[in-house]
Protein backbone atom coordinates (compact mmCIF):
# COMPACT_ATOMS: atom_id res chain seq x y z
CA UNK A 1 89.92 97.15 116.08
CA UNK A 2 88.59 99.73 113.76
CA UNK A 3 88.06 98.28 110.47
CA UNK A 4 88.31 100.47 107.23
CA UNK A 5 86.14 99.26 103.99
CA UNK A 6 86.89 100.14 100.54
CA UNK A 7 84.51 102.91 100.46
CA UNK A 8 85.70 105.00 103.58
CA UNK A 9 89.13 104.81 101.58
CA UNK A 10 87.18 105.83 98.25
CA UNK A 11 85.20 108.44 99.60
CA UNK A 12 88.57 110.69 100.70
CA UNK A 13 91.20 109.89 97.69
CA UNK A 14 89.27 109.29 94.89
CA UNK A 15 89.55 105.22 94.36
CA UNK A 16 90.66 102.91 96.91
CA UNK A 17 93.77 102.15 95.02
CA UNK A 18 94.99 105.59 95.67
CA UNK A 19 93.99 105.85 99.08
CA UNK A 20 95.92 102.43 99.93
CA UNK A 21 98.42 104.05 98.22
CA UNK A 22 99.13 107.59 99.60
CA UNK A 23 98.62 105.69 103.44
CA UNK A 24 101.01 103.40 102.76
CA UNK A 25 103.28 106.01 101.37
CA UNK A 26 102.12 108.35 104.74
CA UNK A 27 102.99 105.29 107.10
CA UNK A 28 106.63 104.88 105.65
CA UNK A 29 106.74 108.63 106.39
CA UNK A 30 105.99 108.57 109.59
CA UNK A 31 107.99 105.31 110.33
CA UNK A 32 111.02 107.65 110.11
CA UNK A 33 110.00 109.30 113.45
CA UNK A 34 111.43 107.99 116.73
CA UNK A 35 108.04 106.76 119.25
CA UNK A 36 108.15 105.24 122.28
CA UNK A 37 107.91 101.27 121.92
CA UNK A 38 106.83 101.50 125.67
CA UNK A 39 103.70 102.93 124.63
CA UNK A 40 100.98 100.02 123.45
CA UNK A 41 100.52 102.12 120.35
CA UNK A 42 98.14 101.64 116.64
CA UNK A 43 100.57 100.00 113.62
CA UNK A 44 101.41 103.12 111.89
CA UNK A 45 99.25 101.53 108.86
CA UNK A 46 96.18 101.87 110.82
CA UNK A 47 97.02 105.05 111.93
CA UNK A 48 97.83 106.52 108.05
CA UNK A 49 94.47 104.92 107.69
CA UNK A 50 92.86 106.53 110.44
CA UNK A 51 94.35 109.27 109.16
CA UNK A 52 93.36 109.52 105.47
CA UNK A 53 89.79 108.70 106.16
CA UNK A 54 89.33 111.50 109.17
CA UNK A 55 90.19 114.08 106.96
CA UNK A 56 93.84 115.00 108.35
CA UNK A 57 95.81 113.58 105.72
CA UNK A 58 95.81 115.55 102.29
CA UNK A 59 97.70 114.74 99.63
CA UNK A 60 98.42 115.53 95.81
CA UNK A 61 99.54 113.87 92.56
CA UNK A 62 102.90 114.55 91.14
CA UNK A 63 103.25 113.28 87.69
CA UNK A 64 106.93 111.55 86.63
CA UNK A 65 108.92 113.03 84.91
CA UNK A 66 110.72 111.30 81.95
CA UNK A 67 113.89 110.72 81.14
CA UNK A 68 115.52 111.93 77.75
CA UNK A 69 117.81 109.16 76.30
């Protein structure tokens, strides 16, 4: 079990909070796509981990938009 510390996370997004952040959004993402459940596979969190701190994930910041009332 591959363990990630707060630092691997910091090092790639910025702060850890938005590395935990864009992974877990990456991980809902990619629980949308139909797998195997034959296969003894990662939990897709580890993977969007995995993911994020190798390099292969890249993301960007959107800022909200507000709404007029």
């Amino acid at each position: 079990m591959h363990v990630f510390t707060p630092e691997n996370v910091a090092d790639r997004a910025g702060t850890k909070y938005l590395g935990v952040l864009a992974a877990a959004k990456f991980a809902r993402f990619i629980n949308d796509f139909p797998r195997d459940r034959s296969l003894d596979e990662k939990k897709l969190t580890t993977r969007a981990l995995e993911s994020l701190v190798s390099g292969d994930l890249n993301f960007r910041l959107v800022r909200r938009r507000r709404h007029e009332t």
